[in-house]
Each structure stands twice: as C-alpha cells, then as structure tokens.
N, C-alpha and C. Protein backbone atom coordinates (compact mmCIF):
# COMPACT_ATOMS: atom_id res chain seq x y z
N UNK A 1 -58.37 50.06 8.48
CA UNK A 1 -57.85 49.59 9.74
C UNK A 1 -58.24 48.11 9.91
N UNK A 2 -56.98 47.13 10.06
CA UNK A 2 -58.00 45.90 10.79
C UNK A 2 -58.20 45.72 11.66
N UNK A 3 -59.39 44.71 11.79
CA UNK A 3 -59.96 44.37 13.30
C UNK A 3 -58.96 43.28 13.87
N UNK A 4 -59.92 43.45 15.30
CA UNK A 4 -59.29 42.44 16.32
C UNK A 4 -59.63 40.97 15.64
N UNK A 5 -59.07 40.00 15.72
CA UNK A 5 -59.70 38.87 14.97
C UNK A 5 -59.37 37.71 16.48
N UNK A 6 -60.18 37.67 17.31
CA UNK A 6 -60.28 37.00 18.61
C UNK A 6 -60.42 35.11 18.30
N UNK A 7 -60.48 34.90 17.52
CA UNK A 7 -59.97 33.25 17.13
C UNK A 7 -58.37 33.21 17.18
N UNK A 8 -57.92 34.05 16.04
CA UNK A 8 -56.75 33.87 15.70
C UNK A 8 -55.93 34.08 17.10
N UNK A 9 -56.27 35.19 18.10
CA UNK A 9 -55.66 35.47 19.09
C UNK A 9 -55.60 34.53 20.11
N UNK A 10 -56.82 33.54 20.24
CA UNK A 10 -57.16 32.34 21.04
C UNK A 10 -56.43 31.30 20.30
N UNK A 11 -56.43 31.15 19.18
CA UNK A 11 -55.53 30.13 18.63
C UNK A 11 -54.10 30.04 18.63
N UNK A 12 -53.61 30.85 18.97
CA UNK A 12 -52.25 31.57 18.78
C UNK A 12 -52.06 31.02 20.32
N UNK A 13 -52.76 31.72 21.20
CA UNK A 13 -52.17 31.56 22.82
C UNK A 13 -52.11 29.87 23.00
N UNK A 14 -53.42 29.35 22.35
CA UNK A 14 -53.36 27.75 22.64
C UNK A 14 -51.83 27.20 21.63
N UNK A 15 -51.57 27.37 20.84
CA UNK A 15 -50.14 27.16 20.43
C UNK A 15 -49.39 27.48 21.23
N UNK A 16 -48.94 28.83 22.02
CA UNK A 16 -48.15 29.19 22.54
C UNK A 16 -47.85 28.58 24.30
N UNK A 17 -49.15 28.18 24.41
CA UNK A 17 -48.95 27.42 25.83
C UNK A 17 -49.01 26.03 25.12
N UNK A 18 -49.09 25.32 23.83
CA UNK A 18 -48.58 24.09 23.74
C UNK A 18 -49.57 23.05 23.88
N UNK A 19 -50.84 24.01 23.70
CA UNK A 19 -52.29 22.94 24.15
C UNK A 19 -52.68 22.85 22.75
N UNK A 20 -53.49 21.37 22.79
CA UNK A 20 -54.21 21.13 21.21
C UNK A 20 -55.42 21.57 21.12
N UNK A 21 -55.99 21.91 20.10
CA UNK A 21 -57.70 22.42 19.85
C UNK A 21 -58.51 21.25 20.19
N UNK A 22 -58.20 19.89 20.60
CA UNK A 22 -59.24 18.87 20.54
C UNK A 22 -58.96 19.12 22.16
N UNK A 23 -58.05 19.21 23.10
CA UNK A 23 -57.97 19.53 24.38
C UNK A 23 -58.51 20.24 24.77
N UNK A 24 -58.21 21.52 24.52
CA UNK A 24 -59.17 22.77 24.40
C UNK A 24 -60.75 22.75 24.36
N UNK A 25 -61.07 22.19 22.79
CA UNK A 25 -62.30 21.60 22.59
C UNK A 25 -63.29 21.24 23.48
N UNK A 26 -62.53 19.70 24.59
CA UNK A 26 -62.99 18.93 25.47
C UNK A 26 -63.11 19.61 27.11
N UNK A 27 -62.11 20.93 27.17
CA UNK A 27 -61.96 21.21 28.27
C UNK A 27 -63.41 22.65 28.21
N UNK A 28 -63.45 22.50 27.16
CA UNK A 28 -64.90 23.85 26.81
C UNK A 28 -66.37 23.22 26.57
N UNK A 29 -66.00 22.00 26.54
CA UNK A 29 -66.88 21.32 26.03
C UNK A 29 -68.15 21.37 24.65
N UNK A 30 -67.23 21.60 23.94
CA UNK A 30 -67.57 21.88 22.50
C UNK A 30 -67.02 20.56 21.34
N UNK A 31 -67.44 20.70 20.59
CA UNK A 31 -67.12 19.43 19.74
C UNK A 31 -66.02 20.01 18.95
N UNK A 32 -64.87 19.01 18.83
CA UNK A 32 -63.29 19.31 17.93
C UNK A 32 -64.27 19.96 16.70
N UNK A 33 -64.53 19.85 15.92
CA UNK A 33 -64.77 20.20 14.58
C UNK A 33 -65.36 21.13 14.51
N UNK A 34 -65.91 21.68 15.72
CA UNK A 34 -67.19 22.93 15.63
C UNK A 34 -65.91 24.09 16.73
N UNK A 35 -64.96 23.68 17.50
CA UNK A 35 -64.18 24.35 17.77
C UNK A 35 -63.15 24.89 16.54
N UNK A 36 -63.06 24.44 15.99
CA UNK A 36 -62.40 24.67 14.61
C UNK A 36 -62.71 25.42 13.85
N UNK A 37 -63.89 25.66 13.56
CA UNK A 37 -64.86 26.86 13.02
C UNK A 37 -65.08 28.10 13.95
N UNK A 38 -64.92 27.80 15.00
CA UNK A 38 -65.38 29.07 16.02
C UNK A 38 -63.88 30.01 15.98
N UNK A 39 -62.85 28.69 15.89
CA UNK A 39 -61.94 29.46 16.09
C UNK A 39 -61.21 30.24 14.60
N UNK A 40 -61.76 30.03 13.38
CA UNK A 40 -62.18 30.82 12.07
C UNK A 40 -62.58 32.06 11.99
N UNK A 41 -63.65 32.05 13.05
CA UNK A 41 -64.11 33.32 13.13
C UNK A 41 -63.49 34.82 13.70
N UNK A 42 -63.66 35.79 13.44
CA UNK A 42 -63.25 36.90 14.01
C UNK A 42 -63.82 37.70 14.99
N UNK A 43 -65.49 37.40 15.12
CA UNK A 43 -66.05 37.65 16.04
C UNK A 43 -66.75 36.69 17.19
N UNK A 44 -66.56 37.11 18.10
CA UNK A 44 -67.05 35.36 19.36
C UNK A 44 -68.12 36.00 20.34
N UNK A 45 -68.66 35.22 20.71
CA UNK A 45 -69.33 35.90 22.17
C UNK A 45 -68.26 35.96 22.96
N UNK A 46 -68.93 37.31 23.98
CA UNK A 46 -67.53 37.61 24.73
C UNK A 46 -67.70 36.62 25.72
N UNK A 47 -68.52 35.96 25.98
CA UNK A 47 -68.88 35.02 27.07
C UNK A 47 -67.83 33.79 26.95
N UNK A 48 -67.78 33.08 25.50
CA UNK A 48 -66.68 32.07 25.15
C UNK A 48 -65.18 33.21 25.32
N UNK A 49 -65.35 33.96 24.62
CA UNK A 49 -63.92 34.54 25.19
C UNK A 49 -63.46 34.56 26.75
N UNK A 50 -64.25 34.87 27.44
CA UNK A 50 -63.63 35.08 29.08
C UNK A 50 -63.79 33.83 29.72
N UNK A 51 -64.45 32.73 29.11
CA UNK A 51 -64.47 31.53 29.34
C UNK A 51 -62.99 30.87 28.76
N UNK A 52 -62.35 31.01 27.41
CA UNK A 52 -61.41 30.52 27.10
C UNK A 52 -60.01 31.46 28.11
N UNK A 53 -60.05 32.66 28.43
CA UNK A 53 -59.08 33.04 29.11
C UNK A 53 -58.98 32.63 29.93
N UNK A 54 -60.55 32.30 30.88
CA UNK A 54 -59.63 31.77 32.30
C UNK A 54 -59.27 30.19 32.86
N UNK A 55 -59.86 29.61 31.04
CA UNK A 55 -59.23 28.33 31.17
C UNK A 55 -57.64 28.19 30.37
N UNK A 56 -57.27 29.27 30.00
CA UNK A 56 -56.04 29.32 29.53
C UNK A 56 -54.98 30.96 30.27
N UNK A 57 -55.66 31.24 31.16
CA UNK A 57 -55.38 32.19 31.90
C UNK A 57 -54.17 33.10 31.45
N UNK A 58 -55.30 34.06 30.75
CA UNK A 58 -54.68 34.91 29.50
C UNK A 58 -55.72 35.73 29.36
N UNK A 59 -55.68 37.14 29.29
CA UNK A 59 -56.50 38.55 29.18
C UNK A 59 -56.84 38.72 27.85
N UNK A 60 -57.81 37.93 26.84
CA UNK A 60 -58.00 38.36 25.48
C UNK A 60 -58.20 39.47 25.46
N UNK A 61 -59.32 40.43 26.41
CA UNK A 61 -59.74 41.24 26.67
C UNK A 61 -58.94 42.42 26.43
N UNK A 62 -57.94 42.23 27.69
CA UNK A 62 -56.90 43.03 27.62
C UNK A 62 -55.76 43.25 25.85
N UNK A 63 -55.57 42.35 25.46
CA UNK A 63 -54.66 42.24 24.35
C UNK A 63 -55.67 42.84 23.16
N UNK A 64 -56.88 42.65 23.52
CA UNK A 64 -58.19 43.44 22.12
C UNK A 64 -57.67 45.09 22.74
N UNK A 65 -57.30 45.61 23.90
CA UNK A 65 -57.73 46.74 24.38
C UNK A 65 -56.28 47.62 23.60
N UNK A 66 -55.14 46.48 23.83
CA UNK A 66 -53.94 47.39 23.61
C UNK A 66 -53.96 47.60 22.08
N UNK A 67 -54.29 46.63 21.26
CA UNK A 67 -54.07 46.68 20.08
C UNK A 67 -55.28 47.73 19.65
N UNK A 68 -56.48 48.13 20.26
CA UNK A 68 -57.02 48.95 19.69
C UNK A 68 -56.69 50.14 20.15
N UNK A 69 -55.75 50.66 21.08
CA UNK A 69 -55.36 51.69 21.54
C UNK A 69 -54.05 51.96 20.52
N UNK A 70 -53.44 50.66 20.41
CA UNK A 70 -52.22 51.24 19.42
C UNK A 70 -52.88 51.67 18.09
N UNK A 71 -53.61 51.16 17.74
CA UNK A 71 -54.28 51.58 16.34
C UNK A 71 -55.08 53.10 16.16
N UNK A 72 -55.72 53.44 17.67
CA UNK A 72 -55.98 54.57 17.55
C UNK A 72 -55.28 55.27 17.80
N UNK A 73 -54.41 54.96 18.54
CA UNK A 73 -53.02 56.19 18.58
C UNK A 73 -52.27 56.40 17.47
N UNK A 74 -51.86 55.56 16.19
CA UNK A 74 -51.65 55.80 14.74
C UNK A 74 -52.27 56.10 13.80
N UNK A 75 -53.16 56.66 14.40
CA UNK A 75 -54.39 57.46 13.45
C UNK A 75 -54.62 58.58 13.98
N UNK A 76 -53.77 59.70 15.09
CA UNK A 76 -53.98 60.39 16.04
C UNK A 76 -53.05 61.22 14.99
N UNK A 77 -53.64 62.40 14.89
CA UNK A 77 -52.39 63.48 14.28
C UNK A 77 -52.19 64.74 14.82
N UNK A 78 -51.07 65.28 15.19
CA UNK A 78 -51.40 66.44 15.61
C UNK A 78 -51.21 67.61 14.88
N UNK A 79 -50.81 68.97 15.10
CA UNK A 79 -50.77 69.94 14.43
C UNK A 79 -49.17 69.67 13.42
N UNK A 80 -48.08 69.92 14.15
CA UNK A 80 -47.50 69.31 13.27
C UNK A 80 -47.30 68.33 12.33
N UNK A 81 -48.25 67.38 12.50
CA UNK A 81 -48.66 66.34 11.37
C UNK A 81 -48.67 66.87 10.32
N UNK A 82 -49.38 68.18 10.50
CA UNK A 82 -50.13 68.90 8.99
C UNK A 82 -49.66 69.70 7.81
C-alpha cells in the first residue's frame, strides 16, 4: 500500500493555487532551499502541515483522511470476495 506523501500534496496545492516555493518559503518563514527539502519529504510535523493549510487554506488533513479511507476500503473484502 502507499503512503500519504504530505510534501508532494503541499507541493501540488502550491502549484495549483499558482504560488512559488520561495513565496511560500518566506510566508513560513523558512529558508527557499531548506523548504525544498521539507517539501521532499513524506513525513512533516503535523504542526508545519496545519500551518501550511491555513496559509494556503486547504485541509491536508482532510485529503490524508480520504485517501486513507479509500485505500482501506480497497482492501475491505467481503464474503463474496471469496
């Protein structure tokens, strides 16, 4: 199964609203180059996560919740499965 990978999902929304990582960066106050690496990663403190949502006002939270619900629901079998 893969995981949630919460960079890629933060990186993705900042594309999708059209903002740059050095903007971003400055508005988190983190350094461009070390935002760049954080956003590499797959695991974050959830603290920078709910910090980047509600400066880009967007539910990472929420979007980790559905995708792990869809994933456990395709791993759900029932009797007729069998």
């Amino acid at each position: 199964m893969n995981e949630i990978h919460f960079g890629k999902m933060i990186h993705a929304e900042l594309r999708r609203q059209r903002y740059s990582v050095a903007w971003f960066a400055k508005e988190m106050g983190i350094d461009r180059s070390n935002m760049y690496k954080l956003l590499e990663r797959q695991h974050l403190n959830s603290e920078f996560i709910l910090r980047a949502g509600k400066l880009l006002n967007h539910d990472f939270f929420g979007d980790a919740s559905k995708v792990f619900l869809e994933k456990t629901d395709s791993c759900l079998m029932t009797t007729e499965d069998l």
